[in-house]
PDB file of N, CA and C in Angstrom:
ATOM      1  N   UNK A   1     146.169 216.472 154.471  1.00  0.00           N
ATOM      2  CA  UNK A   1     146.517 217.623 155.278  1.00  0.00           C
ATOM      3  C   UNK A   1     145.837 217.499 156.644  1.00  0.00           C
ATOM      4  N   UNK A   2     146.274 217.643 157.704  1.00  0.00           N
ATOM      5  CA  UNK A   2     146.273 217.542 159.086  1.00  0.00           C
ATOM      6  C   UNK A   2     145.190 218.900 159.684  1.00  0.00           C
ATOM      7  N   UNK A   3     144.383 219.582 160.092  1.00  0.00           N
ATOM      8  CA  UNK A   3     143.978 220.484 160.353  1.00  0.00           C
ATOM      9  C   UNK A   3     143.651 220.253 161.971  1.00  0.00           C
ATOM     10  N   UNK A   4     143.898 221.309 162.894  1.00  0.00           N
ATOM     11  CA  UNK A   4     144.624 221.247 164.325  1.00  0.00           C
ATOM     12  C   UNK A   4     143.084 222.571 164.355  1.00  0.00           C
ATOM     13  N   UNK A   5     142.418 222.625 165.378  1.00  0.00           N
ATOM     14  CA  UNK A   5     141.054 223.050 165.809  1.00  0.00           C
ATOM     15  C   UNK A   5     142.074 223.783 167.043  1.00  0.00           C
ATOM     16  N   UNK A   6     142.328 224.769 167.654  1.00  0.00           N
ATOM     17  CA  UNK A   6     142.405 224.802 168.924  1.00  0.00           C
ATOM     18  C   UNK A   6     141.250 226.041 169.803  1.00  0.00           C
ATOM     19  N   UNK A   7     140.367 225.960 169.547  1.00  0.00           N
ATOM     20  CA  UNK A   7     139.476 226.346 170.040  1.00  0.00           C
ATOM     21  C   UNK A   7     139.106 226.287 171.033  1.00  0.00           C
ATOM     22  N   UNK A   8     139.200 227.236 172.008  1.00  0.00           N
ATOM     23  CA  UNK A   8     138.741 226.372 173.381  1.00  0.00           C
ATOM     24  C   UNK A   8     139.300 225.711 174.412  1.00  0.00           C
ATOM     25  N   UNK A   9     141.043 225.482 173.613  1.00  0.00           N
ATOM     26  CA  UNK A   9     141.907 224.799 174.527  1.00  0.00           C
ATOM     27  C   UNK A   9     142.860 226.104 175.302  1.00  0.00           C
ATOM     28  N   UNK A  10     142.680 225.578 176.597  1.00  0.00           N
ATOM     29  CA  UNK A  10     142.738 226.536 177.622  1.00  0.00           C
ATOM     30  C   UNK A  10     145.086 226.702 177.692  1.00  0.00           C
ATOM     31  N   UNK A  11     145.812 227.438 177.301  1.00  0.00           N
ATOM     32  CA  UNK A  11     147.218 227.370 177.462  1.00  0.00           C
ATOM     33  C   UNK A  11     147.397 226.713 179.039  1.00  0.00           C
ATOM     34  N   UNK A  12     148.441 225.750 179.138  1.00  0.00           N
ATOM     35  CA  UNK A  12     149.138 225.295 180.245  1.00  0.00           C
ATOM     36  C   UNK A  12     150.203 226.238 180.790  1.00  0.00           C
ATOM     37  N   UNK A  13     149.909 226.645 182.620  1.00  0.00           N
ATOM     38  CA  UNK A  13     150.916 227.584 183.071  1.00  0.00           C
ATOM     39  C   UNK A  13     151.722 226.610 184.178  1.00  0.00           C
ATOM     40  N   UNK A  14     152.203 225.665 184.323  1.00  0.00           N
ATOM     41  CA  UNK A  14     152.507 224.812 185.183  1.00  0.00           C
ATOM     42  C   UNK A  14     154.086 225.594 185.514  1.00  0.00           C
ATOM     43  N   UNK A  15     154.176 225.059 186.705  1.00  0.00           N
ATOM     44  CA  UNK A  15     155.269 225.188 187.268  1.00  0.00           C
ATOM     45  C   UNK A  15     156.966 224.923 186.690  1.00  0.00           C
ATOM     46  N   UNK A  16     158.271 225.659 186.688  1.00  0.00           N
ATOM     47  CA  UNK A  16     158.790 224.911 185.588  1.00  0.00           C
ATOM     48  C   UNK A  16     160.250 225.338 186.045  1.00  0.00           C
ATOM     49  N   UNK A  17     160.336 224.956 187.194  1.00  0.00           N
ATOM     50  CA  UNK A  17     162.156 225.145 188.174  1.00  0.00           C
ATOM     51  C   UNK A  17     161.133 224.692 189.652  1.00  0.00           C
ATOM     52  N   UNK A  18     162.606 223.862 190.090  1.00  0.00           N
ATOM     53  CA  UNK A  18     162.294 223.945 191.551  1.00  0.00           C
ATOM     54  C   UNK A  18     162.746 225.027 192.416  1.00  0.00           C
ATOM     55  N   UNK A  19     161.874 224.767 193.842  1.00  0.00           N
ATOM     56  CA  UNK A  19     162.378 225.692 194.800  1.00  0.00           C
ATOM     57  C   UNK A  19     160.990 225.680 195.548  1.00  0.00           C
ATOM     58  N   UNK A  20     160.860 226.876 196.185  1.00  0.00           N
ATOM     59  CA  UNK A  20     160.309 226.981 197.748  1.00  0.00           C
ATOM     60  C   UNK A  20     158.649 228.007 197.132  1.00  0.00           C
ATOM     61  N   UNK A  21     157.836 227.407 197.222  1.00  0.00           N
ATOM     62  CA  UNK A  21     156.268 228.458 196.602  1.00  0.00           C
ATOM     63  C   UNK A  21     155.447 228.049 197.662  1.00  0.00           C
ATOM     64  N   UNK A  22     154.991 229.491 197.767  1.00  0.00           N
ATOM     65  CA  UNK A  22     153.812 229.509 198.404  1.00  0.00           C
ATOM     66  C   UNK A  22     152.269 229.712 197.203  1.00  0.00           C
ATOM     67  N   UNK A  23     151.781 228.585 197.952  1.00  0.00           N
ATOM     68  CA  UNK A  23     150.286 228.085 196.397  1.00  0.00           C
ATOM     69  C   UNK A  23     148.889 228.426 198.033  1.00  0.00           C
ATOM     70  N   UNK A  24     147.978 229.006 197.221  1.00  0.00           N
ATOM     71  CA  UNK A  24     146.817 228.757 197.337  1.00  0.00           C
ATOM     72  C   UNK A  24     145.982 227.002 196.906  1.00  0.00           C
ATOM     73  N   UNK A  25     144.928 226.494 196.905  1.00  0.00           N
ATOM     74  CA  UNK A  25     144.537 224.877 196.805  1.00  0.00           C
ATOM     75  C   UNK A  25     143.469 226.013 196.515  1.00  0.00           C
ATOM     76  N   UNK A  26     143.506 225.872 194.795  1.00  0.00           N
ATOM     77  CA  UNK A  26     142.003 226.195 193.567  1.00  0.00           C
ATOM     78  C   UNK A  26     140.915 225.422 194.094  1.00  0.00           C
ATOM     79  N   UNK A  27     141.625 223.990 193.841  1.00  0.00           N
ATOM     80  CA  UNK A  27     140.778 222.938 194.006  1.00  0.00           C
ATOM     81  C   UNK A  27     141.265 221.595 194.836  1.00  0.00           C
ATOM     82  N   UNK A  28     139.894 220.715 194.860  1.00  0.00           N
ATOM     83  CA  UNK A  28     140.219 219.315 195.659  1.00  0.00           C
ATOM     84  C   UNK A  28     139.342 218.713 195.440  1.00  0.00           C
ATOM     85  N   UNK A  29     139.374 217.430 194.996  1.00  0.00           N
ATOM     86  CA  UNK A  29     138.530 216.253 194.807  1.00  0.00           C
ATOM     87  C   UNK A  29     139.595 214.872 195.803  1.00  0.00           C
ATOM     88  N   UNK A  30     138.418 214.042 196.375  1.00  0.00           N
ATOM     89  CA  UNK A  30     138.709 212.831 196.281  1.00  0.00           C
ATOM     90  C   UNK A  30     138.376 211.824 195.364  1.00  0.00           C
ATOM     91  N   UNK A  31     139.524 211.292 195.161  1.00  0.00           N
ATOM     92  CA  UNK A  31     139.397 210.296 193.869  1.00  0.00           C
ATOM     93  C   UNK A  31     140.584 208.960 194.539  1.00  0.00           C
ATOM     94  N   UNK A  32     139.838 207.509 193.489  1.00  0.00           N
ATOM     95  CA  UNK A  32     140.588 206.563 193.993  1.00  0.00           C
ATOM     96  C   UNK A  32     142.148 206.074 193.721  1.00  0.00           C
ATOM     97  N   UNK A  33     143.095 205.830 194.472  1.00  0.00           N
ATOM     98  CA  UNK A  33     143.949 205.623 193.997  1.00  0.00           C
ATOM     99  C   UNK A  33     144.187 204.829 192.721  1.00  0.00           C
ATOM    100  N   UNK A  34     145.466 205.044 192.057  1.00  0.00           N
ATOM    101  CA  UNK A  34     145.673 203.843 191.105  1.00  0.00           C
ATOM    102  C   UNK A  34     145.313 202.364 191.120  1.00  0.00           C
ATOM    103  N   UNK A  35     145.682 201.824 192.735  1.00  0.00           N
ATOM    104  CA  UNK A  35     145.574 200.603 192.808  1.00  0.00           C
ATOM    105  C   UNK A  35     143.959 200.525 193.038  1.00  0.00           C
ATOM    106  N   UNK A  36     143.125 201.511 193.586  1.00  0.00           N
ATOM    107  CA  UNK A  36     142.239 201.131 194.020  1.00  0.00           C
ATOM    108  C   UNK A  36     141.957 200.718 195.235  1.00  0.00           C
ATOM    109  N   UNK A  37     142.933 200.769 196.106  1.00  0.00           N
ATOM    110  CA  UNK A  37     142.514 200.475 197.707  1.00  0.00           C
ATOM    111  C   UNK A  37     142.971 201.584 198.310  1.00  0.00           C
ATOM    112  N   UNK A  38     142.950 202.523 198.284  1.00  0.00           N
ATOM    113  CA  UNK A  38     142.564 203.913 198.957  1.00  0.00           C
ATOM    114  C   UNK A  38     142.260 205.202 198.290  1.00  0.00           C
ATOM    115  N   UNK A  39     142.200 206.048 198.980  1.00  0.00           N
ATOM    116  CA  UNK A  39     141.751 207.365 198.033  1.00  0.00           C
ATOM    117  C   UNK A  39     143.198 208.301 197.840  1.00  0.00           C
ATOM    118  N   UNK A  40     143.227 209.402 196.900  1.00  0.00           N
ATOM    119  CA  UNK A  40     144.051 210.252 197.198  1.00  0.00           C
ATOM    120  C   UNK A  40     143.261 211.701 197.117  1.00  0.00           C
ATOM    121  N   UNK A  41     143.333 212.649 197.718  1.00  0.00           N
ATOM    122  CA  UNK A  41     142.890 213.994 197.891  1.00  0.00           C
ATOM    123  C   UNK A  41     143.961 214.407 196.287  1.00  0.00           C
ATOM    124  N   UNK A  42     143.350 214.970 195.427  1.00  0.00           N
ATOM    125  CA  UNK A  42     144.076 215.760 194.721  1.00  0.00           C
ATOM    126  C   UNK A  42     143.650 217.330 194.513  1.00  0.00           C
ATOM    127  N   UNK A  43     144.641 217.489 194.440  1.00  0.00           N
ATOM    128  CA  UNK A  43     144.540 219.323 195.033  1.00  0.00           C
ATOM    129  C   UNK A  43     145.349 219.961 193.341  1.00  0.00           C
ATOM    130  N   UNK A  44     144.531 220.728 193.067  1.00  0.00           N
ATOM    131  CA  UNK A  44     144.833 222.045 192.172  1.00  0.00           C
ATOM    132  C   UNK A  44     145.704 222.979 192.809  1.00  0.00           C
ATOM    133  N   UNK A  45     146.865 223.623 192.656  1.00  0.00           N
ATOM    134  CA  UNK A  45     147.385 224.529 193.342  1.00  0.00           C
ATOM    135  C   UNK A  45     148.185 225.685 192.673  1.00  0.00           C
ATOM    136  N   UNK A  46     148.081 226.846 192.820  1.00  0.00           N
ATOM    137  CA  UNK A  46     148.367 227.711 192.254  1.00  0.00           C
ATOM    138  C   UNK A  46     149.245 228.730 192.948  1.00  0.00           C
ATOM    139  N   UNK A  47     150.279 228.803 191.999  1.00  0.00           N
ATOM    140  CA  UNK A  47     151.721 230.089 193.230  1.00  0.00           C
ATOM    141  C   UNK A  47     150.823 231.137 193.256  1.00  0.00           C
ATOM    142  N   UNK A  48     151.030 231.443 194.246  1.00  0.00           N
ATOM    143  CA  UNK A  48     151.033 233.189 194.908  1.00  0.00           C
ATOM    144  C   UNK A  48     152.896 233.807 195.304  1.00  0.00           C
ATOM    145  N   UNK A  49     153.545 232.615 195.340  1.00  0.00           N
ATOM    146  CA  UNK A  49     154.808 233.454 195.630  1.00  0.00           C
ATOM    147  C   UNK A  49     155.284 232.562 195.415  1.00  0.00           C
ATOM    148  N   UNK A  50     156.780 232.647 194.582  1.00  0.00           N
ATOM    149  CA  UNK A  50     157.274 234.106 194.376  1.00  0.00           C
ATOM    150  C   UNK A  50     156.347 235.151 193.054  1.00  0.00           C
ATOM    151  N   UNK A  51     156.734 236.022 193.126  1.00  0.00           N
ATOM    152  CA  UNK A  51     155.941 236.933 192.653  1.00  0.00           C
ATOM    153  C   UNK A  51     156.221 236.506 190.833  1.00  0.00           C
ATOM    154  N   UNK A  52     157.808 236.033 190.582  1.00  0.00           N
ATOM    155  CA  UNK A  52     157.696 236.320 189.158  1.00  0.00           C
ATOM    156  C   UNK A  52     156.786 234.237 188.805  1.00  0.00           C
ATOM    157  N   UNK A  53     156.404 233.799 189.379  1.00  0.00           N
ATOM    158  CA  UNK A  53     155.810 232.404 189.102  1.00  0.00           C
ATOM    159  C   UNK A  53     154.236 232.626 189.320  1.00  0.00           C
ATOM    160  N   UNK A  54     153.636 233.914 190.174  1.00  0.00           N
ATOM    161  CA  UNK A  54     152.504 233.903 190.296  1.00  0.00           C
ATOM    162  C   UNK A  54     151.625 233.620 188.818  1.00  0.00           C
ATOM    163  N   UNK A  55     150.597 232.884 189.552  1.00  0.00           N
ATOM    164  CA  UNK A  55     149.318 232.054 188.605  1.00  0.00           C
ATOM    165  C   UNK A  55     149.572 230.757 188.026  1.00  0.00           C
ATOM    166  N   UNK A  56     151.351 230.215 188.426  1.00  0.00           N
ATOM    167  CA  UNK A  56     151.822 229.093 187.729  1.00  0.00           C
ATOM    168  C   UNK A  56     151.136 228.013 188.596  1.00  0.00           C
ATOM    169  N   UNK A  57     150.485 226.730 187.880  1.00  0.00           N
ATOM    170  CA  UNK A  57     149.872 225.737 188.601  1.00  0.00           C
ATOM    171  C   UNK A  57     150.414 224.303 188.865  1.00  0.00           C
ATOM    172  N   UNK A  58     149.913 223.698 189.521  1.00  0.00           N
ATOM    173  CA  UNK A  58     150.680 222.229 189.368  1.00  0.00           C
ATOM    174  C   UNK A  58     149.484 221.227 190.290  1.00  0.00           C
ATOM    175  N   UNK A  59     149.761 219.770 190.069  1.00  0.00           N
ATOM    176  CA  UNK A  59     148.711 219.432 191.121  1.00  0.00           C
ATOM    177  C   UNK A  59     149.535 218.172 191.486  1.00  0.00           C
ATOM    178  N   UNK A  60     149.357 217.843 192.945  1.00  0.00           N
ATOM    179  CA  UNK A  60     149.170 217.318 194.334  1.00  0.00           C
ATOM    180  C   UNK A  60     148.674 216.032 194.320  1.00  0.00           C
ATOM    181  N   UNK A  61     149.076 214.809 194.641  1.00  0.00           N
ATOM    182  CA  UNK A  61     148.211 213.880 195.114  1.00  0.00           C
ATOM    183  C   UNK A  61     148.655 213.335 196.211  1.00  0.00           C
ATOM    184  N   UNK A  62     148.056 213.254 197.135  1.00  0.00           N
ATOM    185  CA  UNK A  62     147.806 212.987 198.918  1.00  0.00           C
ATOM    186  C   UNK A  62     147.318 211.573 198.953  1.00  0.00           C
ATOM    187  N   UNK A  63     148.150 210.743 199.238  1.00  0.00           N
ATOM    188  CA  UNK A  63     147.602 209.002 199.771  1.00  0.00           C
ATOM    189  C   UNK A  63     147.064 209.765 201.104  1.00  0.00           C
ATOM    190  N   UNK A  64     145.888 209.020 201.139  1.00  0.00           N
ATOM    191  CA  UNK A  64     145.309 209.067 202.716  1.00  0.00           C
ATOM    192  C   UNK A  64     144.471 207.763 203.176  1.00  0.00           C
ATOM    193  N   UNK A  65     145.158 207.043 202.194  1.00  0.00           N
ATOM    194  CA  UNK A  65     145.421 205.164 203.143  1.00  0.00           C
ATOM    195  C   UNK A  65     145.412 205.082 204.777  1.00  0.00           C
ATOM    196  N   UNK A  66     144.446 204.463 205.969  1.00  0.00           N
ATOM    197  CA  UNK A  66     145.247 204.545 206.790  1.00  0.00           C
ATOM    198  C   UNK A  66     146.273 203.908 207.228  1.00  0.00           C
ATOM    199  N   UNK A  67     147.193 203.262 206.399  1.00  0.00           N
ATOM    200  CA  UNK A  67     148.217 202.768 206.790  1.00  0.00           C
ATOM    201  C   UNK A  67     149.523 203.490 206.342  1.00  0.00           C
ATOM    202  N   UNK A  68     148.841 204.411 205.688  1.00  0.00           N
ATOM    203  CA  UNK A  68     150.437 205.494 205.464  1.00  0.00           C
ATOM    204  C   UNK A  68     149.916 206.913 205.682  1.00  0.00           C
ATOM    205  N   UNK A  69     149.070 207.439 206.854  1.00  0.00           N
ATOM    206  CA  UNK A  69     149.241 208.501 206.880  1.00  0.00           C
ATOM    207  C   UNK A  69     150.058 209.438 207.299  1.00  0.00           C
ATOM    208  N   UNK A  70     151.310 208.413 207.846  1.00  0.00           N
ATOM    209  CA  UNK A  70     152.212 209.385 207.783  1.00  0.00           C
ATOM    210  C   UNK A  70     152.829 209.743 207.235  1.00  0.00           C
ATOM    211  N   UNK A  71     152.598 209.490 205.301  1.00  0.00           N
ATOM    212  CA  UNK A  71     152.871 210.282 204.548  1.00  0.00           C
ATOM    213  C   UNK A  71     152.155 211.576 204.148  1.00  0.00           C
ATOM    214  N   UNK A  72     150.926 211.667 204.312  1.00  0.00           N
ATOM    215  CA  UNK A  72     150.190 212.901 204.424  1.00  0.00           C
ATOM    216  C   UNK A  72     149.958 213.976 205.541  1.00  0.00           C
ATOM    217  N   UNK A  73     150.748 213.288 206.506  1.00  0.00           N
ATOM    218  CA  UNK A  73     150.299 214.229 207.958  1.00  0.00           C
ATOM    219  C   UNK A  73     151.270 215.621 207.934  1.00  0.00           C
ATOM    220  N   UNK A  74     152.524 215.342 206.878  1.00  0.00           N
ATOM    221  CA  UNK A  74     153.322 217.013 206.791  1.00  0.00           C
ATOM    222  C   UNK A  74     152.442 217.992 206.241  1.00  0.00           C
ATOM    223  N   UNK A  75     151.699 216.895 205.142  1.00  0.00           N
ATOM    224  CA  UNK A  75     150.784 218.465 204.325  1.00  0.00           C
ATOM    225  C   UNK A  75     149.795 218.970 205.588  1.00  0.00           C
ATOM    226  N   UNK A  76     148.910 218.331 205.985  1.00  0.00           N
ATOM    227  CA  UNK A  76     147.724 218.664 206.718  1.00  0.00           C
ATOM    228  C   UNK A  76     148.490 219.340 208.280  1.00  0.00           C
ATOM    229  N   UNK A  77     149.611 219.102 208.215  1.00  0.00           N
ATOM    230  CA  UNK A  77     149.703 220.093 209.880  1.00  0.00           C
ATOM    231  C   UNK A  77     150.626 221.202 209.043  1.00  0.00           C
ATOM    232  N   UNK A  78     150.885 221.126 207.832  1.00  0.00           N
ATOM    233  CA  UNK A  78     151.136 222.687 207.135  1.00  0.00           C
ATOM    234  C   UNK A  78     150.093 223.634 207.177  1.00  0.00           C
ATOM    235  N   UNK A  79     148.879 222.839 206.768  1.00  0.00           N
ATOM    236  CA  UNK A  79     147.390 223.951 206.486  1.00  0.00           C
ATOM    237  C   UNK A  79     147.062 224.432 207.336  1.00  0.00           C
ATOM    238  N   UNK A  80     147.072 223.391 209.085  1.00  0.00           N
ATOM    239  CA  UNK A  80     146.474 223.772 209.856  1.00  0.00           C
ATOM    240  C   UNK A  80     147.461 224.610 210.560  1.00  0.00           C
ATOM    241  N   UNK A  81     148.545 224.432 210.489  1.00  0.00           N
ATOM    242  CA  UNK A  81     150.137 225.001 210.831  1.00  0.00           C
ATOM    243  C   UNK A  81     149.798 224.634 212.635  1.00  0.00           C
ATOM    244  N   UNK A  82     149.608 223.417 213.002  1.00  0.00           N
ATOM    245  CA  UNK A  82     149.348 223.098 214.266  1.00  0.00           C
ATOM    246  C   UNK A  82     149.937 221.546 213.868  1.00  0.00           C
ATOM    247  N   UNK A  83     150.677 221.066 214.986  1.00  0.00           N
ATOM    248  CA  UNK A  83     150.849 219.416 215.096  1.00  0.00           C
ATOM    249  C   UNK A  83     149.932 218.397 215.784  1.00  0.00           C
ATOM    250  N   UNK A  84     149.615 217.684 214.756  1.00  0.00           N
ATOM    251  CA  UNK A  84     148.580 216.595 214.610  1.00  0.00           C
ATOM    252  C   UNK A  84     148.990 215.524 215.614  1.00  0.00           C
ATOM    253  N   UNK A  85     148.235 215.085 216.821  1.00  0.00           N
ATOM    254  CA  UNK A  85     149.009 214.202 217.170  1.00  0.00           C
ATOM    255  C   UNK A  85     147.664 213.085 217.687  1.00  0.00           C
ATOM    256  N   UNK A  86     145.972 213.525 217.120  1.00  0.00           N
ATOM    257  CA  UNK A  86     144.890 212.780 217.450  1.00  0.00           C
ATOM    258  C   UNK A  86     144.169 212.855 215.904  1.00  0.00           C
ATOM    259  N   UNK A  87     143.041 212.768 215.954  1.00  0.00           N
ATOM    260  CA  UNK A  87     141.973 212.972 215.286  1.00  0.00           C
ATOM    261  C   UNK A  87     141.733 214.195 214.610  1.00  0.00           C
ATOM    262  N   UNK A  88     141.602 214.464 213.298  1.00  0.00           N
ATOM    263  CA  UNK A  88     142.225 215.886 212.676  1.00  0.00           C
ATOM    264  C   UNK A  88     140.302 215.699 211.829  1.00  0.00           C
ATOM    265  N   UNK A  89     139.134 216.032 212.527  1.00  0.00           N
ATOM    266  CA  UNK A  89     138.173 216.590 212.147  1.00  0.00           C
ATOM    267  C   UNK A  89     138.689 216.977 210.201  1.00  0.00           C
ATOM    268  N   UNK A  90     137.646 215.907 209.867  1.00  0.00           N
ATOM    269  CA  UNK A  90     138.044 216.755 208.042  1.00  0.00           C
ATOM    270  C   UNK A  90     136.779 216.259 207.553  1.00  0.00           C
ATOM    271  N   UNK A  91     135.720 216.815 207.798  1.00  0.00           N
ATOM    272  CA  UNK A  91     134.255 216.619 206.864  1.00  0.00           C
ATOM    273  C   UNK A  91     133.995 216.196 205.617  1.00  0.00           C
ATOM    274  N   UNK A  92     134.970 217.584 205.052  1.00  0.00           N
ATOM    275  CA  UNK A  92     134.884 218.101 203.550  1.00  0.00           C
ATOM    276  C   UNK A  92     135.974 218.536 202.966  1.00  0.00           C
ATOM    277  N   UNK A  93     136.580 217.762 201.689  1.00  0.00           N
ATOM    278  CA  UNK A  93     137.886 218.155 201.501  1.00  0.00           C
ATOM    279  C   UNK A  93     137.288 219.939 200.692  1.00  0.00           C
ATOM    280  N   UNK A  94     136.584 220.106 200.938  1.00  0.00           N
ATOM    281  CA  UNK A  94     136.594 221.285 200.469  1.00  0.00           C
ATOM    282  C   UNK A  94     136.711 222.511 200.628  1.00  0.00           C
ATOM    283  N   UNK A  95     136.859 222.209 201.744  1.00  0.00           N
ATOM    284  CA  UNK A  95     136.907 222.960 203.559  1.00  0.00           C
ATOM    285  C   UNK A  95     138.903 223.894 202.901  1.00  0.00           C
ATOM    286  N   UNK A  96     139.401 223.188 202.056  1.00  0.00           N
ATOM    287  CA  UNK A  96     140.802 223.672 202.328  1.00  0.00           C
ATOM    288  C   UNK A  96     140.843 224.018 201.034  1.00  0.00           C
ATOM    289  N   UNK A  97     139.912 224.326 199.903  1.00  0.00           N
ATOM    290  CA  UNK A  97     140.292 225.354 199.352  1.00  0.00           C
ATOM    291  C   UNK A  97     140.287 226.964 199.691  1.00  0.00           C
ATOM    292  N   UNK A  98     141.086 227.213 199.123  1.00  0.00           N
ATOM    293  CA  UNK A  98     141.367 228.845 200.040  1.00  0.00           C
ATOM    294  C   UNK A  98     142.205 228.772 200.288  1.00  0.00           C
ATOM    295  N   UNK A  99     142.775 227.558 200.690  1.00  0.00           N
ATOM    296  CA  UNK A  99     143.926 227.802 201.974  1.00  0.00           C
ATOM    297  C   UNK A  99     145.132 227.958 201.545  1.00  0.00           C
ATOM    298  N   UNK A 100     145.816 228.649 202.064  1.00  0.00           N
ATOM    299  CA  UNK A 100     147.854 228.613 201.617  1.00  0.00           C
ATOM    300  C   UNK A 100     148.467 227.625 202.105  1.00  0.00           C
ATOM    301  N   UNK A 101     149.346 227.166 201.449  1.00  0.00           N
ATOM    302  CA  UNK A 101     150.345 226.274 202.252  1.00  0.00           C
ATOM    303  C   UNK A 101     151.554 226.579 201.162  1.00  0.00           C
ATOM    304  N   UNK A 102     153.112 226.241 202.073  1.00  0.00           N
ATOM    305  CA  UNK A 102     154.022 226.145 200.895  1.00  0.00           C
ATOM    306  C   UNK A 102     154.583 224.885 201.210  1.00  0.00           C
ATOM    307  N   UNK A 103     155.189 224.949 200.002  1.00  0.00           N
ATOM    308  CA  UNK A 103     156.222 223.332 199.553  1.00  0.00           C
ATOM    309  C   UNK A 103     157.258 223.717 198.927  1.00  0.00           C
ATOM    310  N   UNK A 104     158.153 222.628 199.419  1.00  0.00           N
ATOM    311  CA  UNK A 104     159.850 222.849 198.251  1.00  0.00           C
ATOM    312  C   UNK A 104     159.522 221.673 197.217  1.00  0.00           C
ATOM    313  N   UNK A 105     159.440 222.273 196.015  1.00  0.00           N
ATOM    314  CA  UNK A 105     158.705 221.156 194.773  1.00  0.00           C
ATOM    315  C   UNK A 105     160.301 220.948 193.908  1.00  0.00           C
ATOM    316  N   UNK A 106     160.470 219.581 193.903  1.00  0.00           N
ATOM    317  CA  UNK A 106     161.875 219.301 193.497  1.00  0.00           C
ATOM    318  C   UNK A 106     160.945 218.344 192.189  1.00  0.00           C
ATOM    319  N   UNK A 107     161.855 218.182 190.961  1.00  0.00           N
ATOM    320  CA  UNK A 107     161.417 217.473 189.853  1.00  0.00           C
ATOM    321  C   UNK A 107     162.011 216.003 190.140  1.00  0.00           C
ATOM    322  N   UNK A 108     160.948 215.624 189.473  1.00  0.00           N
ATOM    323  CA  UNK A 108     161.239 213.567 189.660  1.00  0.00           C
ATOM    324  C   UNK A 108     160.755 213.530 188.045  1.00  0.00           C
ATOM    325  N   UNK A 109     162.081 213.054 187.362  1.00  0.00           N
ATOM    326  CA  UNK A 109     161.265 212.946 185.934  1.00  0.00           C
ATOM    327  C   UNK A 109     160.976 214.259 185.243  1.00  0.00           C
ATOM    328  N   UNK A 110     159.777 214.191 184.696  1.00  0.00           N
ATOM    329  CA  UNK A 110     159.325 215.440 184.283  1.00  0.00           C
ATOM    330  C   UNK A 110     157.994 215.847 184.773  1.00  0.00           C
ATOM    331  N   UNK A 111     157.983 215.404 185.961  1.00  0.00           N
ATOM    332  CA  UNK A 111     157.051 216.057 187.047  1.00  0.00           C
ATOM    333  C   UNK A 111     157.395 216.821 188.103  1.00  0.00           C
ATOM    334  N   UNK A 112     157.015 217.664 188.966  1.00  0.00           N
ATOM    335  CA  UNK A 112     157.312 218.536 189.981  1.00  0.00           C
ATOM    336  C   UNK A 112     156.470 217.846 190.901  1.00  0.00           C
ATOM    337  N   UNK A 113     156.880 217.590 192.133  1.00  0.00           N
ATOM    338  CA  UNK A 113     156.416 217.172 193.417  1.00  0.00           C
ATOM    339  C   UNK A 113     157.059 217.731 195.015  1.00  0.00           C
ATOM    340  N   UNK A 114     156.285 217.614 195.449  1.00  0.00           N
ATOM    341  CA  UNK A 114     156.178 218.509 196.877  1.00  0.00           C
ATOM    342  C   UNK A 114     156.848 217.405 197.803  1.00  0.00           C
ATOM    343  N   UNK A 115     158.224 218.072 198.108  1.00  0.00           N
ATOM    344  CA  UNK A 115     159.181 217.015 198.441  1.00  0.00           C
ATOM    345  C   UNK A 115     159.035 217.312 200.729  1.00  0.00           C
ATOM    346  N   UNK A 116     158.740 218.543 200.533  1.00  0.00           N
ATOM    347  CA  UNK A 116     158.604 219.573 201.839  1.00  0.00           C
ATOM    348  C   UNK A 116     157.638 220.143 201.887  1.00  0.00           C
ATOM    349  N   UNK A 117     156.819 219.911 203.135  1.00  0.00           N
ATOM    350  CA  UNK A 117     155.388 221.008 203.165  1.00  0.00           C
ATOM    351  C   UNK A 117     155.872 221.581 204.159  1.00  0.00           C
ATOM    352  N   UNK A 118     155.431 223.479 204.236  1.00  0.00           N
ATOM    353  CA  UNK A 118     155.425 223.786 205.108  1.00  0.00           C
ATOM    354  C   UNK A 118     154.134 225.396 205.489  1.00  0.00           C
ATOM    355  N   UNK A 119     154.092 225.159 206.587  1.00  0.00           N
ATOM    356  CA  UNK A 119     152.696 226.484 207.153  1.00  0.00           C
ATOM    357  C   UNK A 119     153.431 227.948 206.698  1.00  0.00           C
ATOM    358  N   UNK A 120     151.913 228.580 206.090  1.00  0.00           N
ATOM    359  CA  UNK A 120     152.447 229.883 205.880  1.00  0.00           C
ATOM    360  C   UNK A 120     151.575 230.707 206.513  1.00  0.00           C
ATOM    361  N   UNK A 121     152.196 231.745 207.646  1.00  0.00           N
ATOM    362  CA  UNK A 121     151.141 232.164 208.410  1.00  0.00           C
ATOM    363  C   UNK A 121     150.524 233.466 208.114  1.00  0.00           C
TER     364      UNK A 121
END
């Protein structure tokens, strides 16, 4: 007989249709990519809108290689909702929890990913 403990295990509220949310960033760590030759910022993110998805979560990973940041430069001139066109001061990725940003999160598979970033003012 099989006996299943779930004690402690926290329910999953993830995201679960696409479309257009505005998320707060819970969290952010840098961590190394898969391959190992760059980092990715991964971000915790949680809807605030629309209202019937609020608290639903999902998470983010940001190449910030410098040879492809111009795949990350839509998110970061969403946060700052200003266009990046020098040196974008970033100390501490920690600096951007708090912050809002939205995305149009379209499914690839059976993942949700942030196909569109955009500033929410």
């Amino acid at each position: 007989m099989l006996k299943l403990d779930f004690t402690g295990v926290e329910r999953t509220n993830y995201i679960s249709k696409e479309g257009s949310y505005v998320f707060t960033i819970t969290d952010v760590e840098l961590k190394p990519s898969a391959k190992g030759d760059s980092e990715n910022l991964v971000l915790d993110l949680e809807v605030f809108e629309p209202a019937d998805c609020n608290g639903q979560t999902t998470k983010e990973f940001i190449n910030i290689h410098p040879k492809t940041l111009w795949s990350c430069l839509p998110f970061f001139e969403a946060v700052t909702g200003e266009e990046i066109t020098g040196e974008l001061p970033f100390d501490d990725e920690r600096m951007l929890i708090g912050q809002k940003v939205g995305a149009v999160m379209t499914k690839n598979g059976k993942y949700f990913n942030a196909e569109t970033w955009f500033h929410v003012a």
